[in-house]
PDB file of N, CA and C in Angstrom:
ATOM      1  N   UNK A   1      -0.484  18.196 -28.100  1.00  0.00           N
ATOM      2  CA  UNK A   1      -1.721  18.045 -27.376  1.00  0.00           C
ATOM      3  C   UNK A   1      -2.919  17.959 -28.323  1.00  0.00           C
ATOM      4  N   UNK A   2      -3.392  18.868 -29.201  1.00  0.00           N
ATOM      5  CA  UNK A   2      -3.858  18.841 -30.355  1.00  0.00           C
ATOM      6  C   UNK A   2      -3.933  17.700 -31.470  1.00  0.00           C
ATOM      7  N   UNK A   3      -2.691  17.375 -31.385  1.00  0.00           N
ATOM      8  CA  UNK A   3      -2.534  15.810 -32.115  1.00  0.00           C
ATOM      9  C   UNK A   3      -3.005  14.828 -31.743  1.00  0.00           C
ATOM     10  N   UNK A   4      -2.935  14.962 -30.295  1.00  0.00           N
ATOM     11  CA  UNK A   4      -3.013  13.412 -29.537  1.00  0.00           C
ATOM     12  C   UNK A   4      -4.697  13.479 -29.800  1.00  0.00           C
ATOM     13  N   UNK A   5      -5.188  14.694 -29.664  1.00  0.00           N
ATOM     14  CA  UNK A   5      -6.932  14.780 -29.402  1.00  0.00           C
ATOM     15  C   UNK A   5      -7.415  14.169 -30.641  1.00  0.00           C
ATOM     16  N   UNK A   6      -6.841  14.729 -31.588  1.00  0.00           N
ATOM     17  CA  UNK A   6      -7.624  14.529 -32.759  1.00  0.00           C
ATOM     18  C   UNK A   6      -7.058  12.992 -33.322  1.00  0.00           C
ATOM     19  N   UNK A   7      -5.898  12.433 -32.172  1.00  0.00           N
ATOM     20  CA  UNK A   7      -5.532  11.058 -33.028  1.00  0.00           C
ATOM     21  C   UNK A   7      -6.813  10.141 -32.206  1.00  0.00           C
ATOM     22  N   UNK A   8      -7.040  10.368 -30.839  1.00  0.00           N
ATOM     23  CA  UNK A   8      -7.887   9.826 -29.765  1.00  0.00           C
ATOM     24  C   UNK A   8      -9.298   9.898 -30.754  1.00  0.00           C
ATOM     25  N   UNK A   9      -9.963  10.842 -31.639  1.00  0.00           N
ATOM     26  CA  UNK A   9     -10.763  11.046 -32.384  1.00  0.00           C
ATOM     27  C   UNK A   9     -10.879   9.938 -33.666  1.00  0.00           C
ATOM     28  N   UNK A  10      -9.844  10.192 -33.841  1.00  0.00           N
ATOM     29  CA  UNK A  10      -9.691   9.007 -35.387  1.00  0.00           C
ATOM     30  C   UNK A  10     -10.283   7.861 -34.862  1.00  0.00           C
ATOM     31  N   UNK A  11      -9.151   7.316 -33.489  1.00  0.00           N
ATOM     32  CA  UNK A  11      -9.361   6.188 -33.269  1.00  0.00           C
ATOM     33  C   UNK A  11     -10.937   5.802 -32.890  1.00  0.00           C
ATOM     34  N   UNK A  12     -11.455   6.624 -32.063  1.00  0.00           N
ATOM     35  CA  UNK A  12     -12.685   6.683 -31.647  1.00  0.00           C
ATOM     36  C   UNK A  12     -13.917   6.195 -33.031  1.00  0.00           C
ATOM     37  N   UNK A  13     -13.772   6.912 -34.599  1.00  0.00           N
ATOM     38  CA  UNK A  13     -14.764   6.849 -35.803  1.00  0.00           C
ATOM     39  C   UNK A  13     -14.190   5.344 -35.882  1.00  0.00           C
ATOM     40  N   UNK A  14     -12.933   4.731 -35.920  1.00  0.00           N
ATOM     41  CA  UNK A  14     -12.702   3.344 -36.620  1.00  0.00           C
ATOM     42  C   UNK A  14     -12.980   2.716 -36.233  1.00  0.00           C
ATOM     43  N   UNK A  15     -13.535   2.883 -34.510  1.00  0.00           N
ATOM     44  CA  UNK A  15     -13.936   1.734 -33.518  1.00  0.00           C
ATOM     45  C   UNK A  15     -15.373   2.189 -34.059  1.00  0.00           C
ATOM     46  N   UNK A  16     -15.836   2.885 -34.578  1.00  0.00           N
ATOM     47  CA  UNK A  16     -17.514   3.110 -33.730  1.00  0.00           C
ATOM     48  C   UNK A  16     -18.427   2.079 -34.776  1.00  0.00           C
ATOM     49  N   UNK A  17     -19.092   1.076 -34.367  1.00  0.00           N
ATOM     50  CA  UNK A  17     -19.746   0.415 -35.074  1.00  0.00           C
ATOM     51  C   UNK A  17     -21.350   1.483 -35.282  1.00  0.00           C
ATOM     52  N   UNK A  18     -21.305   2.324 -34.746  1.00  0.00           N
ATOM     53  CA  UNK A  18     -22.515   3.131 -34.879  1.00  0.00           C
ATOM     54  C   UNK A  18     -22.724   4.423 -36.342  1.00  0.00           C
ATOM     55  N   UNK A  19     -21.464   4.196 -36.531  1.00  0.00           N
ATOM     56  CA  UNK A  19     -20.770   4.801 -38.076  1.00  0.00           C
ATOM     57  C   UNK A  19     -21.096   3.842 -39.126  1.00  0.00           C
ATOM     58  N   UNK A  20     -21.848   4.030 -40.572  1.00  0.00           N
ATOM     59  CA  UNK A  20     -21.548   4.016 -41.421  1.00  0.00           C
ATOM     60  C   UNK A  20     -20.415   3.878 -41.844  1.00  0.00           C
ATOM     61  N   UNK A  21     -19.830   3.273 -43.111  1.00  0.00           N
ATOM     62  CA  UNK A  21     -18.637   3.063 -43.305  1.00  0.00           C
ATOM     63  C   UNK A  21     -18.436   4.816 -44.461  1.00  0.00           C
ATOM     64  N   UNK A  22     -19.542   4.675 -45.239  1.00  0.00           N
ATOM     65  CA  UNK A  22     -19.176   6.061 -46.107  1.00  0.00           C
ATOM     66  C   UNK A  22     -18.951   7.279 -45.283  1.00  0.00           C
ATOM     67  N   UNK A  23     -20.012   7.204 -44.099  1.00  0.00           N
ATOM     68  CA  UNK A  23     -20.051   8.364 -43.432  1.00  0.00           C
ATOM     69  C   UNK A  23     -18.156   8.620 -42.940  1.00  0.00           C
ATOM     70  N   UNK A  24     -17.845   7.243 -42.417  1.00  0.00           N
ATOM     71  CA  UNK A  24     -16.467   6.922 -41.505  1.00  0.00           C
ATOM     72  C   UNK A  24     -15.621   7.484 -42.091  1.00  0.00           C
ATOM     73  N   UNK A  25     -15.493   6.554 -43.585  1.00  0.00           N
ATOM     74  CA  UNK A  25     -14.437   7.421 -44.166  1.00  0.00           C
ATOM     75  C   UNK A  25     -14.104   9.057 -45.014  1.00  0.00           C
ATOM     76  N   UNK A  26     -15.506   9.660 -45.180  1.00  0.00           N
ATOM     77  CA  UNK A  26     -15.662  10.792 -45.242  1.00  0.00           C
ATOM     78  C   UNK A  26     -15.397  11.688 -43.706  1.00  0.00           C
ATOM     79  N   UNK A  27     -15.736  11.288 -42.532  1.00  0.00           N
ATOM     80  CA  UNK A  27     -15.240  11.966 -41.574  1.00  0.00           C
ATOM     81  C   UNK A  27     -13.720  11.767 -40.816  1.00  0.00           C
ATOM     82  N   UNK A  28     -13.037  10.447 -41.166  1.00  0.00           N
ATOM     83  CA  UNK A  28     -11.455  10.400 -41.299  1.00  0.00           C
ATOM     84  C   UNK A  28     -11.130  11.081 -42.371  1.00  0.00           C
ATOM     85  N   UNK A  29     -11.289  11.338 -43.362  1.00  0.00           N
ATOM     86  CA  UNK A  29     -10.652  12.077 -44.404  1.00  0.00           C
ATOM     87  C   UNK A  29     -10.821  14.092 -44.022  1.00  0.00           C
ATOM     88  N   UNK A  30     -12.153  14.143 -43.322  1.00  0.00           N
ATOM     89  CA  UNK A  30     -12.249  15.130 -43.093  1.00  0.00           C
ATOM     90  C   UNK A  30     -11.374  15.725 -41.840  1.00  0.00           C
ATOM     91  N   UNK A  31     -11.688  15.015 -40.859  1.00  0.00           N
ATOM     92  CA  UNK A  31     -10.350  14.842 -39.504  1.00  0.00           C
ATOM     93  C   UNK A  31      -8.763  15.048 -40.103  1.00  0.00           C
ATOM     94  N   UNK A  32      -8.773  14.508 -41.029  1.00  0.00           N
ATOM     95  CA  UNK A  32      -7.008  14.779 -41.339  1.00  0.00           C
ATOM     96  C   UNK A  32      -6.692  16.198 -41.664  1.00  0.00           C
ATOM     97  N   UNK A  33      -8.067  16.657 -42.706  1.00  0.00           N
ATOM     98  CA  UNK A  33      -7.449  18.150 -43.338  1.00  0.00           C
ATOM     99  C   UNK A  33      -7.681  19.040 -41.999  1.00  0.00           C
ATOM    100  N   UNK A  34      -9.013  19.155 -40.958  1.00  0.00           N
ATOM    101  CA  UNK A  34      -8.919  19.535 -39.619  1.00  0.00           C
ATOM    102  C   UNK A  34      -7.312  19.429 -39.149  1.00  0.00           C
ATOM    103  N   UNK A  35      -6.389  18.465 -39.213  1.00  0.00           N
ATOM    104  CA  UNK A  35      -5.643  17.889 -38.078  1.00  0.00           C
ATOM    105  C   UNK A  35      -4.760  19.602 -38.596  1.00  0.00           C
ATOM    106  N   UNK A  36      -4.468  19.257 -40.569  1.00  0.00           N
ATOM    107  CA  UNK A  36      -3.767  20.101 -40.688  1.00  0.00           C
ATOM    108  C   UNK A  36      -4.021  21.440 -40.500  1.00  0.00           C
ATOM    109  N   UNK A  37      -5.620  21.841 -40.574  1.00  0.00           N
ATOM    110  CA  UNK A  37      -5.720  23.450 -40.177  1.00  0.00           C
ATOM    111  C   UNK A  37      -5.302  23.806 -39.098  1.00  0.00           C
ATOM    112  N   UNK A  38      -5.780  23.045 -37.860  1.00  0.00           N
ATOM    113  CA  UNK A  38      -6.000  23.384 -36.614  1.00  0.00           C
ATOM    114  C   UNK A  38      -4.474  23.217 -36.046  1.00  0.00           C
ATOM    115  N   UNK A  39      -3.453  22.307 -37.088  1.00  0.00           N
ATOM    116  CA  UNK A  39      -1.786  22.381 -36.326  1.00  0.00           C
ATOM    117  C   UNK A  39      -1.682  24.177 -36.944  1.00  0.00           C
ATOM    118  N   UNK A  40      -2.021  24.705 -37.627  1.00  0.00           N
ATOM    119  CA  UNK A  40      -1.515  25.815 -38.261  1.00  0.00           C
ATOM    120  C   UNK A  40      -2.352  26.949 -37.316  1.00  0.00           C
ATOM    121  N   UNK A  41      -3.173  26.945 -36.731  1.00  0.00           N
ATOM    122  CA  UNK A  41      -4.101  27.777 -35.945  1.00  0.00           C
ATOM    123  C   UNK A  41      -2.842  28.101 -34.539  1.00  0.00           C
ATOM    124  N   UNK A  42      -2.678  26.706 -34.477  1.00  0.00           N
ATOM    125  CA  UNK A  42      -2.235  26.457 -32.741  1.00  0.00           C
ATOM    126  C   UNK A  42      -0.987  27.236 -32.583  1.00  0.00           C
ATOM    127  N   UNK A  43      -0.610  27.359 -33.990  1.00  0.00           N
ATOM    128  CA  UNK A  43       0.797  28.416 -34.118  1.00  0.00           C
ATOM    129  C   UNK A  43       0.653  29.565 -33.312  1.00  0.00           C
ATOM    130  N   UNK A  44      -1.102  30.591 -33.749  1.00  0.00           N
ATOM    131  CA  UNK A  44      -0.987  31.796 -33.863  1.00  0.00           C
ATOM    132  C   UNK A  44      -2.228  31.941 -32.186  1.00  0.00           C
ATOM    133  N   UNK A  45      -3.194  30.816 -32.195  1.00  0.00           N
ATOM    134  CA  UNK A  45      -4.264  31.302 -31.591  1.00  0.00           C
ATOM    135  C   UNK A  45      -4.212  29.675 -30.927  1.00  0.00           C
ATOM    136  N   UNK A  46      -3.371  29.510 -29.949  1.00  0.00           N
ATOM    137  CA  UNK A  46      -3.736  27.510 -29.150  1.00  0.00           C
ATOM    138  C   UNK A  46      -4.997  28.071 -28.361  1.00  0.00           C
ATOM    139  N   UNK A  47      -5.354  28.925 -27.486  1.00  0.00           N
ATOM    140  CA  UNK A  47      -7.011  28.386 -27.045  1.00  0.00           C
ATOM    141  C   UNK A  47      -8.108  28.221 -28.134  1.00  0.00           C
ATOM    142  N   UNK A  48      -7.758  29.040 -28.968  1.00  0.00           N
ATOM    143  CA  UNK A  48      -8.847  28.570 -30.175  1.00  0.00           C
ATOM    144  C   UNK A  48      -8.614  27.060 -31.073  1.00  0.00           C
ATOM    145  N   UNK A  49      -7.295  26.658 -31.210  1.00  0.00           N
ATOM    146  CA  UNK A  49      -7.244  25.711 -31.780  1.00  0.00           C
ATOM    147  C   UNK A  49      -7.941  24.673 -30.846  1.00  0.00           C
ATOM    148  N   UNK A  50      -7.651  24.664 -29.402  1.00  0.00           N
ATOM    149  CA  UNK A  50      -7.953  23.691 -28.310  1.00  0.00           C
ATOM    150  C   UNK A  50      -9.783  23.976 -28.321  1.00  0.00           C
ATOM    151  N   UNK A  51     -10.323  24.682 -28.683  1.00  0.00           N
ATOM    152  CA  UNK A  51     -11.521  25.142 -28.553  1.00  0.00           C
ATOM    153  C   UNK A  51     -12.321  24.293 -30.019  1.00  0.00           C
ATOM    154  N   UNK A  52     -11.495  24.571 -31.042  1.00  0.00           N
ATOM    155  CA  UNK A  52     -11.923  23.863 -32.103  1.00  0.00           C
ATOM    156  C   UNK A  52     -11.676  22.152 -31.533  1.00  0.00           C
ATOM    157  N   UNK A  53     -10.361  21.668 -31.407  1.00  0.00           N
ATOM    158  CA  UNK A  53     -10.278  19.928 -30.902  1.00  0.00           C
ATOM    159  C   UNK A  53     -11.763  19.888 -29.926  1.00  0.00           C
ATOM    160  N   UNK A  54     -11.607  20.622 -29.110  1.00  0.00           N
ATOM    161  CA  UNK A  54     -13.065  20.127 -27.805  1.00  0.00           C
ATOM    162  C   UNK A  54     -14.114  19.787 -28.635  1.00  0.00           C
ATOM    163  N   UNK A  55     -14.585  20.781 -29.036  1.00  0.00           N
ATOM    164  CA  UNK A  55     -15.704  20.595 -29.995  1.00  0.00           C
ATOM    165  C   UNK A  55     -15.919  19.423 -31.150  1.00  0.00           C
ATOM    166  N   UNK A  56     -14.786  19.374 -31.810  1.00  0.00           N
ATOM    167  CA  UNK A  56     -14.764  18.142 -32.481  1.00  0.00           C
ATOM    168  C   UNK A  56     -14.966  16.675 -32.108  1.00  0.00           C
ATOM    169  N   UNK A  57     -14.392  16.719 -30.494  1.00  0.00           N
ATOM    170  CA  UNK A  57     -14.255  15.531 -29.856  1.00  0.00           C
ATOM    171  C   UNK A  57     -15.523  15.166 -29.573  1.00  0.00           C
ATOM    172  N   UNK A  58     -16.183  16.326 -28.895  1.00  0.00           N
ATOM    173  CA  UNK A  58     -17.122  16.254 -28.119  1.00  0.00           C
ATOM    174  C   UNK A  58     -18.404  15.797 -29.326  1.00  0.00           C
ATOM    175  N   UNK A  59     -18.679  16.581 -31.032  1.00  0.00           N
ATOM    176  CA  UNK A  59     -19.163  15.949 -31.063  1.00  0.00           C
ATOM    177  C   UNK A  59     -18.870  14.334 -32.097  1.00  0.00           C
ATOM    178  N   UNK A  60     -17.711  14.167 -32.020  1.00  0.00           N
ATOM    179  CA  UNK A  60     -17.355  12.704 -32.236  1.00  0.00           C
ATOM    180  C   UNK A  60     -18.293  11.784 -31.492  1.00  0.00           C
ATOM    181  N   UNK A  61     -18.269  11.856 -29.772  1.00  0.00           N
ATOM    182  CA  UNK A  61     -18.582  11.241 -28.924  1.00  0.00           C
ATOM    183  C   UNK A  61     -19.992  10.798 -29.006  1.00  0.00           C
ATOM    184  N   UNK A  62     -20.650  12.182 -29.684  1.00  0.00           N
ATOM    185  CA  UNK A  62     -22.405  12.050 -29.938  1.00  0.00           C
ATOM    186  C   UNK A  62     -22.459  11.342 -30.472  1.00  0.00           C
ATOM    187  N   UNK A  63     -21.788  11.406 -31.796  1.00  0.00           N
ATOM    188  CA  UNK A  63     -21.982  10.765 -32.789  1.00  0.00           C
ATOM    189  C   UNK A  63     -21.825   9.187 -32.814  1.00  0.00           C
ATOM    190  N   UNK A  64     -20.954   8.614 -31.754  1.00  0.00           N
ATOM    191  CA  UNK A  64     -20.421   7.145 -32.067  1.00  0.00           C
ATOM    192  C   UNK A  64     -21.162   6.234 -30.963  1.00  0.00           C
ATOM    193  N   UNK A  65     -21.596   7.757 -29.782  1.00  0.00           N
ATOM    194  CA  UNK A  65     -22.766   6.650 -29.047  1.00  0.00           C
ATOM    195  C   UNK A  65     -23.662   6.175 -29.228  1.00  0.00           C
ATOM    196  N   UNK A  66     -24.074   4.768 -28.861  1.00  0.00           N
ATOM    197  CA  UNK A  66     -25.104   3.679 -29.474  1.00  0.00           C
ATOM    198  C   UNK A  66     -26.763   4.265 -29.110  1.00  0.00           C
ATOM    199  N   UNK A  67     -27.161   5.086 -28.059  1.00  0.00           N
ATOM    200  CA  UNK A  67     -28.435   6.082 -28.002  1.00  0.00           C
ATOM    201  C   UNK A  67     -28.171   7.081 -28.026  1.00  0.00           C
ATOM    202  N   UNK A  68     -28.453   7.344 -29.276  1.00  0.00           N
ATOM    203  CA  UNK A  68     -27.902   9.213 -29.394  1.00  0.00           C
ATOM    204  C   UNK A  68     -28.853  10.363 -28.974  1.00  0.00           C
ATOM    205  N   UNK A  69     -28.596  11.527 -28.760  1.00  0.00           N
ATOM    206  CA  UNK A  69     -28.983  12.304 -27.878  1.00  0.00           C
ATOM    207  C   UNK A  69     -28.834  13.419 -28.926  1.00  0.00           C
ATOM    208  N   UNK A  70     -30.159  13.797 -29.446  1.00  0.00           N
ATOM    209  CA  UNK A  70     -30.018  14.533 -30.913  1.00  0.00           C
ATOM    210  C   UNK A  70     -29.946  16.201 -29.979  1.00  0.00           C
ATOM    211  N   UNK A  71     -30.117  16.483 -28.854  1.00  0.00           N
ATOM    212  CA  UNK A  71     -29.954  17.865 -28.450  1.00  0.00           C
ATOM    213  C   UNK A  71     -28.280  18.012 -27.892  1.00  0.00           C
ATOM    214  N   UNK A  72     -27.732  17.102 -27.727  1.00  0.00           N
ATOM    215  CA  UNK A  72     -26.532  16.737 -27.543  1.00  0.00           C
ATOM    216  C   UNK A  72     -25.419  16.869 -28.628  1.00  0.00           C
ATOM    217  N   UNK A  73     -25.894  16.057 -29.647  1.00  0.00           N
ATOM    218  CA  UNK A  73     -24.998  16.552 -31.066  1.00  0.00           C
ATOM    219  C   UNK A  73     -25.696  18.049 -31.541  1.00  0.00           C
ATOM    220  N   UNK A  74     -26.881  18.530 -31.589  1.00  0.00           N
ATOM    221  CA  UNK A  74     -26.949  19.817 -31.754  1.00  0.00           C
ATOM    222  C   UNK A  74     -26.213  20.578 -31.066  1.00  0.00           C
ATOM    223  N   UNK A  75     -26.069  20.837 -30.221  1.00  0.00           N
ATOM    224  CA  UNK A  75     -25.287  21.488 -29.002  1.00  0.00           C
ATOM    225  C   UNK A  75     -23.742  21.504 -29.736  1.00  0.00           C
ATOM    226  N   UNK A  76     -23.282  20.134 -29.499  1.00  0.00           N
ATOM    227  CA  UNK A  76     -21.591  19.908 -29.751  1.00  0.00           C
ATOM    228  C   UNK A  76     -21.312  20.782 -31.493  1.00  0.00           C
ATOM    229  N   UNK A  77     -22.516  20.093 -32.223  1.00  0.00           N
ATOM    230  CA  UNK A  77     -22.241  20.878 -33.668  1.00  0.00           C
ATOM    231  C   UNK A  77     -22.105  22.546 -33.724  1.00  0.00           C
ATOM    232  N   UNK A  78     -23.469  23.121 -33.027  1.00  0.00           N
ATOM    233  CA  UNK A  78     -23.276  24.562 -32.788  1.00  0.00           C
ATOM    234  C   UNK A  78     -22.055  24.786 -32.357  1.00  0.00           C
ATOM    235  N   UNK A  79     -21.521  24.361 -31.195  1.00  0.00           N
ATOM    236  CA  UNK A  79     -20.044  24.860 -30.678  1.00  0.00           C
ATOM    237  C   UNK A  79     -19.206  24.504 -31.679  1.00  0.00           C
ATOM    238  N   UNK A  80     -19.094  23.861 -32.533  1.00  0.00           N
ATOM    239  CA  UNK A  80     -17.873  23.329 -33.361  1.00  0.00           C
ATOM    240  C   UNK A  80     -18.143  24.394 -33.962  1.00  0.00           C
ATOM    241  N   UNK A  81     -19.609  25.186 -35.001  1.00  0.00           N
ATOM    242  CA  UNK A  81     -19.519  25.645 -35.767  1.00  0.00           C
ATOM    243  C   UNK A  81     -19.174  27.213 -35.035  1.00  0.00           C
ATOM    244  N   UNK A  82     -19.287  27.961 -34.177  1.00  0.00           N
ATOM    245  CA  UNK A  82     -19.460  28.976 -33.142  1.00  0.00           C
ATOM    246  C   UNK A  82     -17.855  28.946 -33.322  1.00  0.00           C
ATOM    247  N   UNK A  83     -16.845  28.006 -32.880  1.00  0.00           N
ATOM    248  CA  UNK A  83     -15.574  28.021 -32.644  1.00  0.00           C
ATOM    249  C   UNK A  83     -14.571  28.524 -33.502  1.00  0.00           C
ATOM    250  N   UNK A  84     -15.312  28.138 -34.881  1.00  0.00           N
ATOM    251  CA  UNK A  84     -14.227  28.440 -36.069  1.00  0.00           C
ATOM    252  C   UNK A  84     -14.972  29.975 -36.791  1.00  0.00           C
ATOM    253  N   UNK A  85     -16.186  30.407 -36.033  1.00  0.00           N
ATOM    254  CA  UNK A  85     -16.630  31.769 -36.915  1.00  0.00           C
ATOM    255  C   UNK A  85     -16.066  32.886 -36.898  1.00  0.00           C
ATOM    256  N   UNK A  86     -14.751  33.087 -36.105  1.00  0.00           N
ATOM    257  CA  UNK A  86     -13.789  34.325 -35.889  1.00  0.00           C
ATOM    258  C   UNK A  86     -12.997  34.070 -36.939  1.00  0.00           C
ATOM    259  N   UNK A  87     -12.428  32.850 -37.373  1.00  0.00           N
ATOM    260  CA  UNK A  87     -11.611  32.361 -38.724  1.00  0.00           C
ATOM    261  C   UNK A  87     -11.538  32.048 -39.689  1.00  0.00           C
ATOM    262  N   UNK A  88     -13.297  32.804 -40.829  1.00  0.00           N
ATOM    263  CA  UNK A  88     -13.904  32.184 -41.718  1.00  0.00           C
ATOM    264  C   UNK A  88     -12.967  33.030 -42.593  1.00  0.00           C
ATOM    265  N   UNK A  89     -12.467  34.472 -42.372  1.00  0.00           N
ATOM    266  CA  UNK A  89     -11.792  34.955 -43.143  1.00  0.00           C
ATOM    267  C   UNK A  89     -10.181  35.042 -43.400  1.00  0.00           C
ATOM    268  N   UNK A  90      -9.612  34.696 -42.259  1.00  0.00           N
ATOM    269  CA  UNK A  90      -8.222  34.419 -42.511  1.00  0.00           C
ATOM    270  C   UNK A  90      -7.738  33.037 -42.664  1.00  0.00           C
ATOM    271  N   UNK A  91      -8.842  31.765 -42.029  1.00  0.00           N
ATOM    272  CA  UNK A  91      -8.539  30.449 -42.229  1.00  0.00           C
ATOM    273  C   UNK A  91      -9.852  30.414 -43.072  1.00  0.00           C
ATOM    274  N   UNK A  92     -10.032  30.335 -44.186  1.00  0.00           N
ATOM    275  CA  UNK A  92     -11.423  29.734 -44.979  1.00  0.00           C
ATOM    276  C   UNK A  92     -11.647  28.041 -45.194  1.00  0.00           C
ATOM    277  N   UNK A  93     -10.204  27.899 -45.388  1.00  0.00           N
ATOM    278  CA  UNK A  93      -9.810  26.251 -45.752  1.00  0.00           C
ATOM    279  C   UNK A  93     -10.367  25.491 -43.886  1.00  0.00           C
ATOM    280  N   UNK A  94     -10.288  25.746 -42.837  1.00  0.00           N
ATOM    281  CA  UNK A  94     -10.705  25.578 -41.542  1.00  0.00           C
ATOM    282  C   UNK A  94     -12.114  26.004 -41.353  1.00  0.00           C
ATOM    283  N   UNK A  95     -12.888  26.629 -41.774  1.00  0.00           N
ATOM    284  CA  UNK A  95     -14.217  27.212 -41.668  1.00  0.00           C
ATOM    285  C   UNK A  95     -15.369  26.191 -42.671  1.00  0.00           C
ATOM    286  N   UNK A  96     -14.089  25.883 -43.988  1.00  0.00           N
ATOM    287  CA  UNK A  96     -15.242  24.976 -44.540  1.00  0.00           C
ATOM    288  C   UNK A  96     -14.680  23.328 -44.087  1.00  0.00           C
ATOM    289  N   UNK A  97     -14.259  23.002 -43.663  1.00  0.00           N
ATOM    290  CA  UNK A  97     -13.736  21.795 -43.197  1.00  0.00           C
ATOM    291  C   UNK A  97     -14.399  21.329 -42.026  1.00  0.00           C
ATOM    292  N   UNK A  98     -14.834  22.384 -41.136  1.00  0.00           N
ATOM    293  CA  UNK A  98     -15.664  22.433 -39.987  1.00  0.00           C
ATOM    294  C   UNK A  98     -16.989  21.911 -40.499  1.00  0.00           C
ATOM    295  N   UNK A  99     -17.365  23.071 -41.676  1.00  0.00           N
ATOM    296  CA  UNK A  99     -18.629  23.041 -42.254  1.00  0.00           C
ATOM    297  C   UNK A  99     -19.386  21.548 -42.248  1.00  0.00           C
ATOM    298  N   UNK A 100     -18.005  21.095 -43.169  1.00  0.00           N
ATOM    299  CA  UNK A 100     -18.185  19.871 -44.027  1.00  0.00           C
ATOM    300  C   UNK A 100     -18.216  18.803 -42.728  1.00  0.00           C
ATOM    301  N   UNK A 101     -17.771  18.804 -41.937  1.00  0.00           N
ATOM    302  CA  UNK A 101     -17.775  17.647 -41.034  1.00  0.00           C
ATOM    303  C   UNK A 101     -19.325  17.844 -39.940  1.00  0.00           C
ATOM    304  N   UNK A 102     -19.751  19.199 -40.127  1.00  0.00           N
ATOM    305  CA  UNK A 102     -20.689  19.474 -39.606  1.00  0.00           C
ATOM    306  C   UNK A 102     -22.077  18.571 -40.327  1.00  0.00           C
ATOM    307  N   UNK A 103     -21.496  18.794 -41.734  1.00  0.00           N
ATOM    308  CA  UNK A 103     -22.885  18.673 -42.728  1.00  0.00           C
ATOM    309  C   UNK A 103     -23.136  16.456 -42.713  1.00  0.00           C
ATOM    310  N   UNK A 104     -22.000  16.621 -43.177  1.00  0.00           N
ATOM    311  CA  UNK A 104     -21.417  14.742 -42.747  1.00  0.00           C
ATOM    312  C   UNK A 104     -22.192  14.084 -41.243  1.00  0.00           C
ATOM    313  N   UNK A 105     -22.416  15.015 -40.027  1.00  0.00           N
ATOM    314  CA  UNK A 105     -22.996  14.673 -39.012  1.00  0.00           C
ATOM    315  C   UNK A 105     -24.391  14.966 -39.453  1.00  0.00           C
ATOM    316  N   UNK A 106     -24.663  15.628 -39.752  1.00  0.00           N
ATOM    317  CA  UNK A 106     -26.013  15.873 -39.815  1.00  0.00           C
ATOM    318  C   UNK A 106     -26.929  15.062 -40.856  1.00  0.00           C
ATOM    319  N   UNK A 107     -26.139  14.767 -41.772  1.00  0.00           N
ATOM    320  CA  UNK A 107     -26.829  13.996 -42.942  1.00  0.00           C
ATOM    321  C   UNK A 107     -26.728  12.015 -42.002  1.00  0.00           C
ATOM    322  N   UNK A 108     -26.462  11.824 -41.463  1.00  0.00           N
ATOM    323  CA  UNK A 108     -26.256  10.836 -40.668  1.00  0.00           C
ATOM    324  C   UNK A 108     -27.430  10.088 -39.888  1.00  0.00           C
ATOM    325  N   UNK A 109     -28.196  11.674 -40.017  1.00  0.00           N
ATOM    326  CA  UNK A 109     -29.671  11.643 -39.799  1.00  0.00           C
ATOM    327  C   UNK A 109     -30.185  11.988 -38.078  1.00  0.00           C
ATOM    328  N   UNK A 110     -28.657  12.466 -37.663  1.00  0.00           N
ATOM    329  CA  UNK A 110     -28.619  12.472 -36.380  1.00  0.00           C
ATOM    330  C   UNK A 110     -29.521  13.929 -35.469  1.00  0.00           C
TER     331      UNK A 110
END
């Protein structure tokens, strides 16, 4: 379930003509190491892993729509970042991966 979200995600940055290409492939590269934290989460904690995918998706979606809605990706980013703050110390490699895809949206200028 987790997989499929975050494959529905990929596909979503390769279509989005509203992406940058550096930004694109810095946030597919970042999506993959996500794919692998969040399969390793879903082991121990699946509403949190499913809590982290939402968030990601959700703000994918900000991000690739053609009028963006900058209280909208604020929103989706806070929750992405809110989602993974119970796991900064036992997942660190997931806390900065979040970070980083956080920081990648934001420098986007969004």
């Amino acid at each position: 379930m987790i997989e499929d979200r975050i494959q529905k995600i990929e596909a979503r940055l390769q279509e989005s003509a509203n992406i940058p290409d550096p930004a694109r492939t810095e946030l597919l590269k970042l999506l993959a190491a996500l794919k692998e934290e969040v399969r390793t989460l879903a082991e121990s904690h699946e509403e949190d892993a499913q809590s982290i995918a939402s968030f990601v998706d959700a703000s994918a979606h900000e991000v690739t729509r053609a009028e963006k809605k900058p209280k909208l990706v604020e929103a989706s980013l806070n929750g992405l970042t809110a989602s993974v703050e119970n796991f900064e110390a036992s997942h660190p490699k997931l806390a900065e991966t979040v970070n980083q895809i956080a920081v990648v949206l934001s420098n986007m200028g969004i």
